[in-house]
C-alpha atoms as a PDB file:
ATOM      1  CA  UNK A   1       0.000   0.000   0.000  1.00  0.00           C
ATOM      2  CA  UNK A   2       3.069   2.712   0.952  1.00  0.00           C
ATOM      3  CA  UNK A   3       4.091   1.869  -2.865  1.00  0.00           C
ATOM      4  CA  UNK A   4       0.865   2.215  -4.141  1.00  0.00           C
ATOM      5  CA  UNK A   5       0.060   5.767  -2.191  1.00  0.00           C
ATOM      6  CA  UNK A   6       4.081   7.152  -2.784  1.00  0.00           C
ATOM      7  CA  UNK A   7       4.260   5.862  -6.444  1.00  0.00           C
ATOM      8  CA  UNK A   8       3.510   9.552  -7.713  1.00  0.00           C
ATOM      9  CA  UNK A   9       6.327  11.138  -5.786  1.00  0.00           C
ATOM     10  CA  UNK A  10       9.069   7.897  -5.756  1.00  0.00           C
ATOM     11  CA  UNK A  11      10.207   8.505  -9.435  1.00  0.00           C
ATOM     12  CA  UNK A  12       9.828   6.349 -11.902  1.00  0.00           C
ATOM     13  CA  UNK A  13       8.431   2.942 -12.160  1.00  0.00           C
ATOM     14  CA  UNK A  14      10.829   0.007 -11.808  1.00  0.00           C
ATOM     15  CA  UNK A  15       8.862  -1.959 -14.106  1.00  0.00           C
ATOM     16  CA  UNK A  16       9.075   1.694 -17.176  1.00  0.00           C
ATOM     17  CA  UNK A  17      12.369  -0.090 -18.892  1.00  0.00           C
ATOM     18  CA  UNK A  18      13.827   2.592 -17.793  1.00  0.00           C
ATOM     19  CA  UNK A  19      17.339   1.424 -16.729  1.00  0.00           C
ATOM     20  CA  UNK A  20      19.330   2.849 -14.079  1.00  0.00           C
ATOM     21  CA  UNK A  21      22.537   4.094 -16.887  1.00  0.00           C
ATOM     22  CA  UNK A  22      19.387   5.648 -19.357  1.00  0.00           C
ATOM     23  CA  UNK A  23      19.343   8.829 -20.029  1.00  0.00           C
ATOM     24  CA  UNK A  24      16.715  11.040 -20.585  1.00  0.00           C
ATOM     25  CA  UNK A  25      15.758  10.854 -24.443  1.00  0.00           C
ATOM     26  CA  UNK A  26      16.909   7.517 -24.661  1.00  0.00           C
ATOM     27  CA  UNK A  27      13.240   5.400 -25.510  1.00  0.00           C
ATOM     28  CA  UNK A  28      12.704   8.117 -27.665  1.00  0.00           C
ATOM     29  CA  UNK A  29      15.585   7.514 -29.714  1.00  0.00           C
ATOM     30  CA  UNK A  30      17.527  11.126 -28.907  1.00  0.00           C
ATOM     31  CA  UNK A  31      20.704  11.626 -28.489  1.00  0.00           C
ATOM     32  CA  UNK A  32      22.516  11.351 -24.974  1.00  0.00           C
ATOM     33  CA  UNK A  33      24.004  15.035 -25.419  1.00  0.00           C
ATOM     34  CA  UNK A  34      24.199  17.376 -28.487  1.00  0.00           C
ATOM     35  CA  UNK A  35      22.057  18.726 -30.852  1.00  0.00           C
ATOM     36  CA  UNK A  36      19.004  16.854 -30.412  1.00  0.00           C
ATOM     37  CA  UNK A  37      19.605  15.807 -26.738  1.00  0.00           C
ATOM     38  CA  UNK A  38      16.327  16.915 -24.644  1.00  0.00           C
ATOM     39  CA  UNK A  39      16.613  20.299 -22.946  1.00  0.00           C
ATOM     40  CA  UNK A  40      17.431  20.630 -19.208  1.00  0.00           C
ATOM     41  CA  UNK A  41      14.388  22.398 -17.206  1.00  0.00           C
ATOM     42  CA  UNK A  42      16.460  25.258 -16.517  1.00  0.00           C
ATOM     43  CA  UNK A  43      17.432  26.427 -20.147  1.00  0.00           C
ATOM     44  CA  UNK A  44      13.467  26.096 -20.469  1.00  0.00           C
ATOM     45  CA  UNK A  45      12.296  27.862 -18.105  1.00  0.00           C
ATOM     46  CA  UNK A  46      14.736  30.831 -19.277  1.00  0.00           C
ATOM     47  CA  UNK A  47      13.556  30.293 -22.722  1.00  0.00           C
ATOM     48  CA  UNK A  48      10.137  30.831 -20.896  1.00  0.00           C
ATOM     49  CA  UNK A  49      11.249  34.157 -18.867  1.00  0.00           C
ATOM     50  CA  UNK A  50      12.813  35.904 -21.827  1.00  0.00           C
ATOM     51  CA  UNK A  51       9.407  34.858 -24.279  1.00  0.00           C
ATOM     52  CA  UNK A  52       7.596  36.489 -20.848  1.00  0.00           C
ATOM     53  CA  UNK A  53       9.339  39.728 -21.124  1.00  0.00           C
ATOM     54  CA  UNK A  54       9.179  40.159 -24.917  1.00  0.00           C
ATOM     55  CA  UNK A  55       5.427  39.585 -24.456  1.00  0.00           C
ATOM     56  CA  UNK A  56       5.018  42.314 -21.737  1.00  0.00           C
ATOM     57  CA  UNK A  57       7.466  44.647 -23.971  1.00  0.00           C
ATOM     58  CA  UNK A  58       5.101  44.201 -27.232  1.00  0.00           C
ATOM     59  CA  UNK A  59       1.835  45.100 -24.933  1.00  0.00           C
ATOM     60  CA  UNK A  60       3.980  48.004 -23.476  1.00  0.00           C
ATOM     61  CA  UNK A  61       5.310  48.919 -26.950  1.00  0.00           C
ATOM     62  CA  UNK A  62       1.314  49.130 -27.716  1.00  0.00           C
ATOM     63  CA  UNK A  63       0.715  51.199 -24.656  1.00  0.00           C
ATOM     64  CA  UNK A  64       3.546  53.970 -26.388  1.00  0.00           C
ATOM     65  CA  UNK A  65       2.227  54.516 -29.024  1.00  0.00           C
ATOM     66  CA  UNK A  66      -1.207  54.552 -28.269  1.00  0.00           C
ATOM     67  CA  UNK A  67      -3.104  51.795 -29.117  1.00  0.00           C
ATOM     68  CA  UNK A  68      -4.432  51.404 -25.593  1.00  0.00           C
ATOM     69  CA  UNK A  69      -4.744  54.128 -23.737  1.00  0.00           C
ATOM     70  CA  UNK A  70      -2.586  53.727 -20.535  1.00  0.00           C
ATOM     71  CA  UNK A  71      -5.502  54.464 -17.894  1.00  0.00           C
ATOM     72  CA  UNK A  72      -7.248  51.160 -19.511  1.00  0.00           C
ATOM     73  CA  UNK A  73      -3.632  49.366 -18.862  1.00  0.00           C
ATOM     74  CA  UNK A  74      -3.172  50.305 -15.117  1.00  0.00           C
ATOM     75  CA  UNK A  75      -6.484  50.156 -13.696  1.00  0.00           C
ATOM     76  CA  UNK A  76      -8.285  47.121 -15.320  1.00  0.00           C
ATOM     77  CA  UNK A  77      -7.520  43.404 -15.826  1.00  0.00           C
ATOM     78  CA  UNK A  78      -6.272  43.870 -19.166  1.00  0.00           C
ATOM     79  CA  UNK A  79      -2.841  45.017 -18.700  1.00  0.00           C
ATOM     80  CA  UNK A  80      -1.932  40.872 -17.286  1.00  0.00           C
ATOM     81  CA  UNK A  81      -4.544  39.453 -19.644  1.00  0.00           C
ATOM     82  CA  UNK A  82      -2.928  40.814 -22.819  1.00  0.00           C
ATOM     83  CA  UNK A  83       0.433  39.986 -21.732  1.00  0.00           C
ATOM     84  CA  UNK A  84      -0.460  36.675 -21.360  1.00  0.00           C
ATOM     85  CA  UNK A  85      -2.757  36.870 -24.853  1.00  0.00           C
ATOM     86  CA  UNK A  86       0.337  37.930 -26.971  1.00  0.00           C
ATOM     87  CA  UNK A  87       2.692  35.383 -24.765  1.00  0.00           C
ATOM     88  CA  UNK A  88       0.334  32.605 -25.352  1.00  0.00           C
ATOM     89  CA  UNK A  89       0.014  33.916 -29.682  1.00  0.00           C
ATOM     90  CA  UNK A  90       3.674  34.568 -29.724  1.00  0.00           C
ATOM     91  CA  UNK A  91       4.462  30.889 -28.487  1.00  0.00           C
ATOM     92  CA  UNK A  92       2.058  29.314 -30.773  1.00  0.00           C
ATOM     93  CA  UNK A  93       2.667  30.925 -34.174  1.00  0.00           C
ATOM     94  CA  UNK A  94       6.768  31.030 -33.461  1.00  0.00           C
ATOM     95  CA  UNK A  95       6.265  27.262 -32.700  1.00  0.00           C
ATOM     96  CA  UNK A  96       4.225  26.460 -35.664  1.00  0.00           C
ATOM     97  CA  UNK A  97       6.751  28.838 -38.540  1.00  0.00           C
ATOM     98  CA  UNK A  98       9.858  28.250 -36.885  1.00  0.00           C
ATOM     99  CA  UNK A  99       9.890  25.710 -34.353  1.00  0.00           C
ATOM    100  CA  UNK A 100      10.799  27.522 -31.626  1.00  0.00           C
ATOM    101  CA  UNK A 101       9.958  30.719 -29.594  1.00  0.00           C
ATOM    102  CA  UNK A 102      12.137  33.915 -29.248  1.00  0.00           C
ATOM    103  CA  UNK A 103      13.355  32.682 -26.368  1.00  0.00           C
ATOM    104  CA  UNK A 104      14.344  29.198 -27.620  1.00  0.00           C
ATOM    105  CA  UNK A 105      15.913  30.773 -30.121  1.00  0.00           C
ATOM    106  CA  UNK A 106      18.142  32.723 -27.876  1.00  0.00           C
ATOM    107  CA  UNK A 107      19.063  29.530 -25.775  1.00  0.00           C
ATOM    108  CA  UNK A 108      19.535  27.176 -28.255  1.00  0.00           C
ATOM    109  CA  UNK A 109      16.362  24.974 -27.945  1.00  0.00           C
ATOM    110  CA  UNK A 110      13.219  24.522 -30.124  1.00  0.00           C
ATOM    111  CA  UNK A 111      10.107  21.971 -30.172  1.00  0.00           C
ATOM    112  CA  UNK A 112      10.852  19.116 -32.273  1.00  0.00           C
ATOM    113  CA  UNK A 113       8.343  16.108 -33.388  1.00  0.00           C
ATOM    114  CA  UNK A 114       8.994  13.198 -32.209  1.00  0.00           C
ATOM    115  CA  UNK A 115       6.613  10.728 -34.233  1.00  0.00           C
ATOM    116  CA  UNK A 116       8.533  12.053 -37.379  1.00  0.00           C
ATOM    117  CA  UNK A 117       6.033  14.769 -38.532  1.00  0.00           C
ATOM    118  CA  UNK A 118       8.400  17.360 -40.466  1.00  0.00           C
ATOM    119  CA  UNK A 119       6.707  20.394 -38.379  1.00  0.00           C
ATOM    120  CA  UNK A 120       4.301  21.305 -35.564  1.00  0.00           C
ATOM    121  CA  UNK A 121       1.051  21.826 -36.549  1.00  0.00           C
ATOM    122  CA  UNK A 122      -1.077  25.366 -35.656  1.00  0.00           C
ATOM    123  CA  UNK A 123      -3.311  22.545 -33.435  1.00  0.00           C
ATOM    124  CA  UNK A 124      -0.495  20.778 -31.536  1.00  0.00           C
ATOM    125  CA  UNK A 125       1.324  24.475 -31.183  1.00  0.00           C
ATOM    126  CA  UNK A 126      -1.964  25.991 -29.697  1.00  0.00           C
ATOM    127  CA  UNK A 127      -2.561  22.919 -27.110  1.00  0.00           C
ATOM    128  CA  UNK A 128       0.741  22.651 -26.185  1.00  0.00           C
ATOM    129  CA  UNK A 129       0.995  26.802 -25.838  1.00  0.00           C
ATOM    130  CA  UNK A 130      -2.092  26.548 -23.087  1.00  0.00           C
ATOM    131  CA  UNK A 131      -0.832  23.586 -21.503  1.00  0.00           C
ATOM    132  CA  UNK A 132       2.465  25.485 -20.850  1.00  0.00           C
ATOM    133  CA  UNK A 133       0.533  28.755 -19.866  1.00  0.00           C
ATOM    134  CA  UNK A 134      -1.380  26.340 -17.024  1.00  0.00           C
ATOM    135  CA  UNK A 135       1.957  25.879 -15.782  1.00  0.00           C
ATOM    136  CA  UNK A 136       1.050  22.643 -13.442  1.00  0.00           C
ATOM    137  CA  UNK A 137       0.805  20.362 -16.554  1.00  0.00           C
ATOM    138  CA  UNK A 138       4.444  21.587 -17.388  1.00  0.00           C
ATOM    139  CA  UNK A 139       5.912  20.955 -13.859  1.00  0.00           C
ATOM    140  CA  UNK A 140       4.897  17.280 -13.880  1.00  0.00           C
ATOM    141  CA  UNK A 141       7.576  15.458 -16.052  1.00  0.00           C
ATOM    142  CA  UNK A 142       8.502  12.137 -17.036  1.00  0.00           C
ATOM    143  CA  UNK A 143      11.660  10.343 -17.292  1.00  0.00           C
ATOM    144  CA  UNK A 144      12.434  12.025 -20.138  1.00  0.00           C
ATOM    145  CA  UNK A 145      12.028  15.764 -18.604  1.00  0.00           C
ATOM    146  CA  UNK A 146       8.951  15.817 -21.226  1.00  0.00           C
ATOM    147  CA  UNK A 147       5.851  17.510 -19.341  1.00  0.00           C
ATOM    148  CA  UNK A 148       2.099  17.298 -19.838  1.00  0.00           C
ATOM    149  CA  UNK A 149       2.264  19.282 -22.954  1.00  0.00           C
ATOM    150  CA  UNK A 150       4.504  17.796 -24.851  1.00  0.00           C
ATOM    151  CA  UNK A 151       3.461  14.280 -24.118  1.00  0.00           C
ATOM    152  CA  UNK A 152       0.163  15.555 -25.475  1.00  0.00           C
ATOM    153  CA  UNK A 153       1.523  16.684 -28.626  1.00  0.00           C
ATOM    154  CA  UNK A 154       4.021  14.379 -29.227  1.00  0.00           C
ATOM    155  CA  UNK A 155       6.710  17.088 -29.260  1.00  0.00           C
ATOM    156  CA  UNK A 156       9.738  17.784 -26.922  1.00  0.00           C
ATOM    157  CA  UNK A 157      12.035  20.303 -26.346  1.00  0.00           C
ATOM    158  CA  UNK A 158      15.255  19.722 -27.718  1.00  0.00           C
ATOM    159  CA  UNK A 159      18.685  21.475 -28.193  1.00  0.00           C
ATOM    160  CA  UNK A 160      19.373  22.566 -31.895  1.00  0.00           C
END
């Protein structure tokens, strides 16, 4: 029963095939290190903060120059709501034309396929994009430091 109730929280399964000198990648036929190897969580989340800040310089960029007027911004909900909006866009349609977000791109990552598909699709971009803005589905990962939303979407994030 103490397996049974700590089985969430004790790693992984000793019956996975996952072997104690496997490396994260490995079952999915990845490299051990390299281009192609599967990102560490802290590159990611990085990749996540710098993609965060370009979003809340785009919605201040459109507070500048006018497009909203800045009393809307500071005293409603839609100052955090459209940062998240053109986050959430931003991820998506950089994912789906390029593979990768900004701040990927700046760290060396992007989202790559893994049941050989040549690209990400606008659907597996957009449900992996609000899995990733839940945040909890991203924290929970598997042996092969693949959350929620790229198990999903068949995708992981990977080192160009």
């Amino acid at each position: 029963m103490a397996r049974t109730l700590g089985s969430w929280m004790s790693g992984s399964d000793p019956d996975s095939g996952v072997g104690p000198n496997d490396y994260p990648g490995q079952r999915l036929g990845l490299p051990e290190s390299g281009p192609g190897s599967i990102a560490r969580f802290g590159r990611r989340i990085a990749a996540l903060l710098i993609d965060w800040f370009i979003a809340y310089g785009l919605v201040g960029l459109a507070v500048g120059v006018g497009l909203v007027s800045r009393q809307d911004f500071l005293y409603t909900q839609f100052g955090s709501t459209s940062i998240a909006l053109v986050w959430v866009l931003l991820g998506v349609i950089s994912v789906r034309m390029f593979g990768f977000t900004p701040g990927q791109l700046a760290l060396g990552l992007r989202v790559a396929s893994i049941d050989n598909r040549m690209h990400v699709g606008i659907g597996r971009a957009t449900v992996r994009g609000l899995l990733v803005f839940l945040v909890i589905p991203a924290l929970f990962t598997d042996s092969d430091f693949r959350g929620y939303q790229d198990r999903f979407t068949n995708t992981a994030v990977v080192r160009r």
